[in-house]
Each structure stands twice: as structure tokens, then as C-alpha cells.
C-alpha atoms as a PDB file:
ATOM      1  CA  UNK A   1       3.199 -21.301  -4.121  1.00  0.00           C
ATOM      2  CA  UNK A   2       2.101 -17.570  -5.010  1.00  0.00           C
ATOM      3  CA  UNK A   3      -0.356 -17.844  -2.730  1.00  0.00           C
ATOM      4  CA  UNK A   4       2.121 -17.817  -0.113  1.00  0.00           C
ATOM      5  CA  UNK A   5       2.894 -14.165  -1.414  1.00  0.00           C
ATOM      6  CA  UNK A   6       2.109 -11.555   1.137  1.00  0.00           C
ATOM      7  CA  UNK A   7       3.905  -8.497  -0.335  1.00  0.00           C
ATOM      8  CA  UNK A   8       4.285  -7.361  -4.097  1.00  0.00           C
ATOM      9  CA  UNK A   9       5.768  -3.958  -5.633  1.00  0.00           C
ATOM     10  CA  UNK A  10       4.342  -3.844  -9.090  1.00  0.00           C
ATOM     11  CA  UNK A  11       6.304  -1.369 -11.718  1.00  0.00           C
ATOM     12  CA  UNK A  12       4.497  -0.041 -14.506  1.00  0.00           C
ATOM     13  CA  UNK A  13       5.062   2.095 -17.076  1.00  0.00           C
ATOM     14  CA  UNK A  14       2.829   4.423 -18.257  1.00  0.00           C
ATOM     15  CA  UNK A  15       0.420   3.569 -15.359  1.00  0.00           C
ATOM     16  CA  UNK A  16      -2.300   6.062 -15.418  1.00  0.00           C
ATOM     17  CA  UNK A  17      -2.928   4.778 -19.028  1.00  0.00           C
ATOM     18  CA  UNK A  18      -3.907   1.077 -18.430  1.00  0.00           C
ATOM     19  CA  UNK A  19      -3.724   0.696 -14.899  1.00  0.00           C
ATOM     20  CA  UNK A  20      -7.756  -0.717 -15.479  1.00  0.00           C
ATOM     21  CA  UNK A  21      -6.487  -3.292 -18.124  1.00  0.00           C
ATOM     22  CA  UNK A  22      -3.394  -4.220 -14.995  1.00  0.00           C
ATOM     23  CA  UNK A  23      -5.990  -5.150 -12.502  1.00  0.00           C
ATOM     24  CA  UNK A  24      -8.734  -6.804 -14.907  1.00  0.00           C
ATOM     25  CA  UNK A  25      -5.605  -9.155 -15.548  1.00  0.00           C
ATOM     26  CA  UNK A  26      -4.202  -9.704 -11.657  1.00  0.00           C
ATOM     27  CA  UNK A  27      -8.087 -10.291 -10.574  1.00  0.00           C
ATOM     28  CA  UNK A  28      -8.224 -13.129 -12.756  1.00  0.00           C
ATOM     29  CA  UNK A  29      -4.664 -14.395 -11.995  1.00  0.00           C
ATOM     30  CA  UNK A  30      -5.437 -14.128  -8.131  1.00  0.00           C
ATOM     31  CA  UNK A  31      -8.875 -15.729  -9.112  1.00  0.00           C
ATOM     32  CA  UNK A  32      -6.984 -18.350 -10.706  1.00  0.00           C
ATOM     33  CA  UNK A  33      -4.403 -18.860  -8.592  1.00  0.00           C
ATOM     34  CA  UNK A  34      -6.746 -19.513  -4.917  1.00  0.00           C
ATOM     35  CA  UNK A  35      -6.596 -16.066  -3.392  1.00  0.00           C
ATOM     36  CA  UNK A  36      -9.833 -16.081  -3.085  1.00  0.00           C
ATOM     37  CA  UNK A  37     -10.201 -18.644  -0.610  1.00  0.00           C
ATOM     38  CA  UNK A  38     -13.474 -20.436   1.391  1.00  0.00           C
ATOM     39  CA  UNK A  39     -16.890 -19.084   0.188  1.00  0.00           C
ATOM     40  CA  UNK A  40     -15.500 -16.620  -1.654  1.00  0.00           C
ATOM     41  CA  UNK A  41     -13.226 -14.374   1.179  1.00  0.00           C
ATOM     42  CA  UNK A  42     -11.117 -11.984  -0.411  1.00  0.00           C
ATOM     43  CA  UNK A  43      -7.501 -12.469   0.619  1.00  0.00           C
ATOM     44  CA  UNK A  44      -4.659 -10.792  -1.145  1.00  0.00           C
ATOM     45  CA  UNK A  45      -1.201  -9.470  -0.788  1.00  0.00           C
ATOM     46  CA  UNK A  46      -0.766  -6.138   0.549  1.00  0.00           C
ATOM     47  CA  UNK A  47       0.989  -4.320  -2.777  1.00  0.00           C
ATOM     48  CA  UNK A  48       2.512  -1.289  -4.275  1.00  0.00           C
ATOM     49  CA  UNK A  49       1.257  -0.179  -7.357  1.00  0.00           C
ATOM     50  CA  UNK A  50       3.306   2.444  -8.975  1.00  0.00           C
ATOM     51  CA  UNK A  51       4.897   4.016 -12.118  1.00  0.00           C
ATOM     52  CA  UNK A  52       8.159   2.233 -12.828  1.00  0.00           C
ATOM     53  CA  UNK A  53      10.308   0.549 -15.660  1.00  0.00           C
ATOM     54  CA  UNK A  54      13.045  -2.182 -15.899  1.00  0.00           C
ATOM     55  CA  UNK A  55      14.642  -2.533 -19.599  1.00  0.00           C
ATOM     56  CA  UNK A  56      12.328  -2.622 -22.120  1.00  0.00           C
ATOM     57  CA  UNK A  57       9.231  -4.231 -20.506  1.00  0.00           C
ATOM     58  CA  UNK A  58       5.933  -2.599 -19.164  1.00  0.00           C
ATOM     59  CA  UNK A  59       5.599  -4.380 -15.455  1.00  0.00           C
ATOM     60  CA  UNK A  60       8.573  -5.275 -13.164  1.00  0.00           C
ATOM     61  CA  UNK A  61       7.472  -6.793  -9.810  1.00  0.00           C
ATOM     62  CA  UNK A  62       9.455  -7.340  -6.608  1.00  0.00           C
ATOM     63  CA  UNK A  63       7.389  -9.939  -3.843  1.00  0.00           C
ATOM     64  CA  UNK A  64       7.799 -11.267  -0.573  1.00  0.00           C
ATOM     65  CA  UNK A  65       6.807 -14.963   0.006  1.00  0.00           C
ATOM     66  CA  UNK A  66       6.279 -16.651   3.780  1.00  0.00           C
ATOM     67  CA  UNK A  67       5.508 -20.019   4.265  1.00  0.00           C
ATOM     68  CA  UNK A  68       5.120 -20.910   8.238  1.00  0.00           C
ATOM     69  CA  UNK A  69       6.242 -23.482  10.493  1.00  0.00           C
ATOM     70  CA  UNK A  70       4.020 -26.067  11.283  1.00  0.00           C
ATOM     71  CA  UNK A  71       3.153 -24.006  14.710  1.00  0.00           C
ATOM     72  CA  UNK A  72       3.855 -20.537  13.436  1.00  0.00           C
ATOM     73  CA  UNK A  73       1.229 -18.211  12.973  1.00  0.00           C
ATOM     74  CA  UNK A  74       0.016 -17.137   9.470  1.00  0.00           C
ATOM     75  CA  UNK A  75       0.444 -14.141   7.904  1.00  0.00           C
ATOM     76  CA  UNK A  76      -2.797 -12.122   8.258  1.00  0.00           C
ATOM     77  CA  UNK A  77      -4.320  -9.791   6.295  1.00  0.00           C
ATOM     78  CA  UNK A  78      -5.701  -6.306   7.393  1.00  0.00           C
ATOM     79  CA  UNK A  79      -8.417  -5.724   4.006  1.00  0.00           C
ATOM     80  CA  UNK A  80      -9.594  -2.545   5.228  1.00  0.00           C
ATOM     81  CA  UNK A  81      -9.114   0.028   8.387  1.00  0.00           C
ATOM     82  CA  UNK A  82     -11.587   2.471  10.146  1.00  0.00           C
ATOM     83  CA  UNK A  83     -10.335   4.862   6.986  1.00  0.00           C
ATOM     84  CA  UNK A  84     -10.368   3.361   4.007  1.00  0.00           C
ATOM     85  CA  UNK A  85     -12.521   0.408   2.711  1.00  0.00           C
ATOM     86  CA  UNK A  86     -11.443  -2.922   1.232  1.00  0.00           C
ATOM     87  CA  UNK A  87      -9.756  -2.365  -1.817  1.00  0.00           C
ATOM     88  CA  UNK A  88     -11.676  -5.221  -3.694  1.00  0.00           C
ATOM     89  CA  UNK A  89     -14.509  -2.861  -3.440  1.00  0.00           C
ATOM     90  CA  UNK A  90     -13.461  -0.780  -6.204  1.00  0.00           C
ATOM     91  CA  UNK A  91     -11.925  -4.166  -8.276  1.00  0.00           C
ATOM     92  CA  UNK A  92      -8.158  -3.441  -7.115  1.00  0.00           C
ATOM     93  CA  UNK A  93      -7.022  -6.604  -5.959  1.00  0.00           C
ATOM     94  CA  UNK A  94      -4.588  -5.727  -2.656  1.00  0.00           C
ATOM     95  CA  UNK A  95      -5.154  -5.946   1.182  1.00  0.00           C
ATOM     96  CA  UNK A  96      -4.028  -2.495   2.748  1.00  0.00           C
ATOM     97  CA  UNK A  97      -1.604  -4.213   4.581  1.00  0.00           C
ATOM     98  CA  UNK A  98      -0.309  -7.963   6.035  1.00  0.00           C
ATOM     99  CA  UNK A  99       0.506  -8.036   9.788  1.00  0.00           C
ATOM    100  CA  UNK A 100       3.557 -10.937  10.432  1.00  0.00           C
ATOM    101  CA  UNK A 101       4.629 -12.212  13.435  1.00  0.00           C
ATOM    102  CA  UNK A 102       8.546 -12.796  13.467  1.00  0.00           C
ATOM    103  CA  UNK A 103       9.837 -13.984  16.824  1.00  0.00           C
ATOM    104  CA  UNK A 104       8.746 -11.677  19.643  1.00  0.00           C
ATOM    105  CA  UNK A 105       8.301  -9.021  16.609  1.00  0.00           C
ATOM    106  CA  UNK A 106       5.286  -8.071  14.913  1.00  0.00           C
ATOM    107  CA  UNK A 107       6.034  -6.724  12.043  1.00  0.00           C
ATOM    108  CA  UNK A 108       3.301  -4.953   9.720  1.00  0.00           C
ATOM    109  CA  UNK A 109       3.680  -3.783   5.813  1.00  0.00           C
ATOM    110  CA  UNK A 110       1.405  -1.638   4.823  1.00  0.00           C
ATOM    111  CA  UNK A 111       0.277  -0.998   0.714  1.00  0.00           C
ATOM    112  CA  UNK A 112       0.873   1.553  -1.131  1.00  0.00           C
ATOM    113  CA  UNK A 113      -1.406   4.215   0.852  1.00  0.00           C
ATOM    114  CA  UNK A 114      -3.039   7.698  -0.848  1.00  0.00           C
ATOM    115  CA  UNK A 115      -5.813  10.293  -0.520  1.00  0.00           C
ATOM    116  CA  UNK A 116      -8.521   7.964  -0.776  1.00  0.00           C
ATOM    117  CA  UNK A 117     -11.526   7.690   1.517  1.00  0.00           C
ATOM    118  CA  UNK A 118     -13.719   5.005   3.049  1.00  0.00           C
ATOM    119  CA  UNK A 119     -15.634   4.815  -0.591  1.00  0.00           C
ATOM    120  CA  UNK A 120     -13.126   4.743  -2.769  1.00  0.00           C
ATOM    121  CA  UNK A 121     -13.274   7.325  -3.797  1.00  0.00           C
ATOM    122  CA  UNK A 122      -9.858  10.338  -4.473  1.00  0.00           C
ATOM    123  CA  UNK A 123     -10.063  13.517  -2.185  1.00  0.00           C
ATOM    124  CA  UNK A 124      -8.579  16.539  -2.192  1.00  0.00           C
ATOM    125  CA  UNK A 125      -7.984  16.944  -6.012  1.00  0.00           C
ATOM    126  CA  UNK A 126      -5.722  19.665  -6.761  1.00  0.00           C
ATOM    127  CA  UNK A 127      -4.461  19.503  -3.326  1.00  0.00           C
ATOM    128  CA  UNK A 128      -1.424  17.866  -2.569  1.00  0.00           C
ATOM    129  CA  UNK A 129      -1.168  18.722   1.330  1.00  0.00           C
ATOM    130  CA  UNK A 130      -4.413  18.121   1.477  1.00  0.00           C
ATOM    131  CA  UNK A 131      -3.756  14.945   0.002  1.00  0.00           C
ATOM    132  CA  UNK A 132      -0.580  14.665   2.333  1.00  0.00           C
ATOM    133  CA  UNK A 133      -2.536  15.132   5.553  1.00  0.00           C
ATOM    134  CA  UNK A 134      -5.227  12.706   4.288  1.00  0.00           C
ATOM    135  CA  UNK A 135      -2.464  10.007   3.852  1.00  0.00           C
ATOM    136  CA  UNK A 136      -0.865  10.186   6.928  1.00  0.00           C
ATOM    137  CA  UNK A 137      -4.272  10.347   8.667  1.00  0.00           C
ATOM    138  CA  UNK A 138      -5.377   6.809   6.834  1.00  0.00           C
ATOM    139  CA  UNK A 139      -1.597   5.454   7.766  1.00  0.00           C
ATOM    140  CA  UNK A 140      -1.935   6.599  11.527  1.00  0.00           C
ATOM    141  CA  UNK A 141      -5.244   4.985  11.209  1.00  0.00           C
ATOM    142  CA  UNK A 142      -4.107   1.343   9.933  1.00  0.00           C
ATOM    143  CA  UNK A 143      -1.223   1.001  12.042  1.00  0.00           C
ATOM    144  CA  UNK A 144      -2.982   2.078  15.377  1.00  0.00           C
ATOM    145  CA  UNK A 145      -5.851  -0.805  14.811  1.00  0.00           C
ATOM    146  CA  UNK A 146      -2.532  -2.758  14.676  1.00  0.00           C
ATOM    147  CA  UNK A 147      -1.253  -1.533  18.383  1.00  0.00           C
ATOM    148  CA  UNK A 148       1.406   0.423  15.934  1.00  0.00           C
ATOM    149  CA  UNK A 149       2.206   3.713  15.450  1.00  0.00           C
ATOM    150  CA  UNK A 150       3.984   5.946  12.943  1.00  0.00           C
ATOM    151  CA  UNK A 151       6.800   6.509  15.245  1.00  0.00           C
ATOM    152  CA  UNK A 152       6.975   2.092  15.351  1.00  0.00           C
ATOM    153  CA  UNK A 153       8.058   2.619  10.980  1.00  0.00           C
ATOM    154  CA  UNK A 154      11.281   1.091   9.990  1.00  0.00           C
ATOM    155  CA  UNK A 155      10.782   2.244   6.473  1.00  0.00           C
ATOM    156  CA  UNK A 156       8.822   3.827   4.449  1.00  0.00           C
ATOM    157  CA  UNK A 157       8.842   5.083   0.599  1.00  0.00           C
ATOM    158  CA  UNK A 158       7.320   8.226  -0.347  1.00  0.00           C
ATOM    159  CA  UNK A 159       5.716   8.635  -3.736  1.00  0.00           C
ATOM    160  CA  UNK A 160       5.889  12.327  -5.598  1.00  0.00           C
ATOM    161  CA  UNK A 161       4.424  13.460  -8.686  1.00  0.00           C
ATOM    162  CA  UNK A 162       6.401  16.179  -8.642  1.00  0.00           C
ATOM    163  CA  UNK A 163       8.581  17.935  -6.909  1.00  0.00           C
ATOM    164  CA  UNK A 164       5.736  20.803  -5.432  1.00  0.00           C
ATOM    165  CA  UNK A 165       3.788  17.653  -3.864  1.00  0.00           C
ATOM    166  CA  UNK A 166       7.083  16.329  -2.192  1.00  0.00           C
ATOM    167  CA  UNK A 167       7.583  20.401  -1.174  1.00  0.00           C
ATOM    168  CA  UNK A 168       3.836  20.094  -0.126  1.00  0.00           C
ATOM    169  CA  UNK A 169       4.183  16.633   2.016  1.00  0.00           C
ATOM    170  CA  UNK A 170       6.702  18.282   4.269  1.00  0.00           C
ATOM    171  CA  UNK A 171       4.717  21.059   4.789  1.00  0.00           C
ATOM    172  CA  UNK A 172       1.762  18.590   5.706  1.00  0.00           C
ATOM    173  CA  UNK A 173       4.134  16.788   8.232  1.00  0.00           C
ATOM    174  CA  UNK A 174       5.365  19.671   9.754  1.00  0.00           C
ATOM    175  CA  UNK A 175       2.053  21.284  10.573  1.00  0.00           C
ATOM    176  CA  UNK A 176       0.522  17.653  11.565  1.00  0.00           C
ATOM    177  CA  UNK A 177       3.800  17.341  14.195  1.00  0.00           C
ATOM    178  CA  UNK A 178       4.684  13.651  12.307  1.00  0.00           C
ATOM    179  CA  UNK A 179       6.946  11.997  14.368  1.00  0.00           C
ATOM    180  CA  UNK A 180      10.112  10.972  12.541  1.00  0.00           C
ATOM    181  CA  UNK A 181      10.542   7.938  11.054  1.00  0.00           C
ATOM    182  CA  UNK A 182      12.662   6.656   7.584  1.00  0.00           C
ATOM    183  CA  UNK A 183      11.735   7.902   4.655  1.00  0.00           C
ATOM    184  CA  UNK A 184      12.879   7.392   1.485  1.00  0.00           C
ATOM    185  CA  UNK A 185      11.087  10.077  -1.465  1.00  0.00           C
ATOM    186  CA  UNK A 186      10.688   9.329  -5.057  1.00  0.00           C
ATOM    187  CA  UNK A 187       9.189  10.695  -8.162  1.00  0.00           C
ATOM    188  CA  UNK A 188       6.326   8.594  -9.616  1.00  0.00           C
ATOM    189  CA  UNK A 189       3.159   8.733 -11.400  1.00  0.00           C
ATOM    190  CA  UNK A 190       0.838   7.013  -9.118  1.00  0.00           C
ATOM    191  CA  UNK A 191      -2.389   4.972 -10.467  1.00  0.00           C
ATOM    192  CA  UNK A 192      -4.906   7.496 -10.681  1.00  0.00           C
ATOM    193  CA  UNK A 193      -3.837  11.359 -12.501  1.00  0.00           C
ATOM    194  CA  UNK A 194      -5.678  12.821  -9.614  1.00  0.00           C
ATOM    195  CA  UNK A 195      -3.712  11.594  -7.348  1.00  0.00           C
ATOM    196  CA  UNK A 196      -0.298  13.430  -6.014  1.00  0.00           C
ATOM    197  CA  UNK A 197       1.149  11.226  -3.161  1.00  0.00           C
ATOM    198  CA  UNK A 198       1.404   7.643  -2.362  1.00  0.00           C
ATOM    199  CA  UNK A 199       3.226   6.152   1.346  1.00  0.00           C
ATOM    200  CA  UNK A 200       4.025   2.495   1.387  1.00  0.00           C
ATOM    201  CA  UNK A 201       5.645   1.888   4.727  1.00  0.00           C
ATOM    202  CA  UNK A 202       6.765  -1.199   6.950  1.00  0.00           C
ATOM    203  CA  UNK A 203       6.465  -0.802  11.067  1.00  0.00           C
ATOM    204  CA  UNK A 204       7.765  -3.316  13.783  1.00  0.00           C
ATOM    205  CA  UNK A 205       6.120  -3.445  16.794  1.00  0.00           C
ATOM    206  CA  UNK A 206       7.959  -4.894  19.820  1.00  0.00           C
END
């Protein structure tokens, strides 16, 4: 079922233009569909929302569905970290991440993650290693809740608006002493014009 769905990458072209209209439609899909769950808890897919195309359509999505054993433990979501606040709060439909246990592995995708504080709100306009450092703080953040830690990634893609906030990201790192891990850098619009950098990542622990 699609509520067995704990991971999407959503595609859209022209995003900063009707990114609003996008998640006025998934809400009510996700609504629809039983997301919501018991008394009205707010349980989504962690997701990737970013500029994309695929032939001549407006929205290509990738997903990642789980159904457990009878004794295996369910996905879980992680809606919000000591950084940033649920994601619902602002009517954007995603958990900031979905911790899995595989085996002796715990294994932890996190959403598409940018310079966005515990309000909702963008920070560091005009900034991008500003907006570098405030994303890798929020990441750092997430995974250690999780007993995880940015040198536990396996993979992670890097979102660019342009080539000067890539430049600006590796500055960020280098000054912030980021550990290495996989990284895999891409130009993209991301969902709000403001906004210059977006991390999506995927950690193992154990």
C-alpha cells in the first residue's frame, strides 16, 4: 500500500513557481490515503523535494516501500529534531527522516535538509555558507538524536543553486572540520528562491 512508503524523491520542474499548489495536492493525497493515522498523528515519508524533469512531464518521483515481517520492527519516523520543527507545521507534508532497522543495521534516511530553523522559517538569506554551516549543523543534529553521526553517512546528495553555493559549501565544511563521508553534488533549484543548499543523506549505524 503507499502507506507502506517511507522514502520519496519528488522531481519538479519549475519548483519555486508552484511548489504551494505541489503540497496543497500531496496533503490531501496523504490525507486520503491514511497517513494520518490514530487521532490525527502526523506520519509521513521522509522526502526530497527538488527541481527536476523526466520527458515532458512536471513531477517524476522515485520511493522506497517496506512492509515488515510479522516480528520485525516498523519503520519509524523522526518528525522533527532538537533543530528544526515538524515539517507539517508549515503544511509540507514529510518527516525529516525514517530510522529502519535491517538486521543488526540501523539504517537512517534523512529528507531533503536546508537552512531552515526550529520555526520554519529560511536563515541566512543571501548567504550560502551561512546556509551551508546551518545545514550541516541541523544534519549533525538529526542523526546524533539517532546515536548516528555524519561520519556513520553512506550517501548523501548535495543540492546547488549554483555553482558559488557548491564553491561556498566546501568552504563551510572545511572551516566546520566535516568529517568525510560520500557525497554526490548537483545543480538544482530547491523549493524556496531563498534558499541555496539542500543535503539529503542516508547513514548506517552498526
Amino acid at each position: 500500500r503507499y502507506t507502506d512508503v517511507i522514502r520519496t524523491w519528488i522531481y519538479l520542474r519549475n519548483i519555486v513557481s508552484w511548489y504551494g499548489d505541489f503540497n496543497r495536492v500531496r496533503n490531501a493525497l496523504y490525507e486520503k490515503s491514511g497517513f494520518f493515522g490514530r487521532a490525527g498523528a502526523r506520519i509521513f515519508p521522509a522526502s526530497t523535494g527538488i527541481e527536476g524533469s523526466g520527458g515532458p512531464g512536471h513531477c517524476v518521483m522515485s520511493l522506497l516501500a517496506v512492509r515488515p515481517g510479522k516480528n520485525a520492527e516498523r519503520p519509524r519516523p523522526i518528525l522533527k529534531s532538537a533543530s528544526q520543527g515538524r515539517a507539517y507545521a508549515y503544511r509540507s507534508a514529510f518527516s525529516r527522516g525514517i530510522s529502519l532497522k535491517i538486521g543488526g543495521t540501523r539504517v537512517v534516511f534523512v529528507s531533503g535538509t536546508a537552512s531552515i530553523d526550529a520555526a520554519g522559517k529560511s536563515v541566512y538569506r543571501g548567504d550560502p555558507q551561512g546556509q551551508s554551516r546551518q545545514t550541516l549543523r541541523s544534519l549533525t543534529v538529526l542523526l546524533e538524536e539517532q546515536g548516528a553521526s555524519l561520519a556513520d553517512i553512506r550517501s548523501a546528495t548535495l543540492f546547488c543553486s549554483n555553482r558559488g553555493a557548491f564553491n561556498a559549501y566546501r568552504k563551510a565544511a572545511r572551516r566546520l572540520r566535516i568529517p568525510y563521508f560520500p557525497v554526490i553534488p548537483v545543480r538544482a533549484a530547491i523549493c524556496r528562491p531563498e534558499l541555496e543548499i539542500e543535503l539529503e543523506a542516508m547513514a548506517a549505524i552498526g
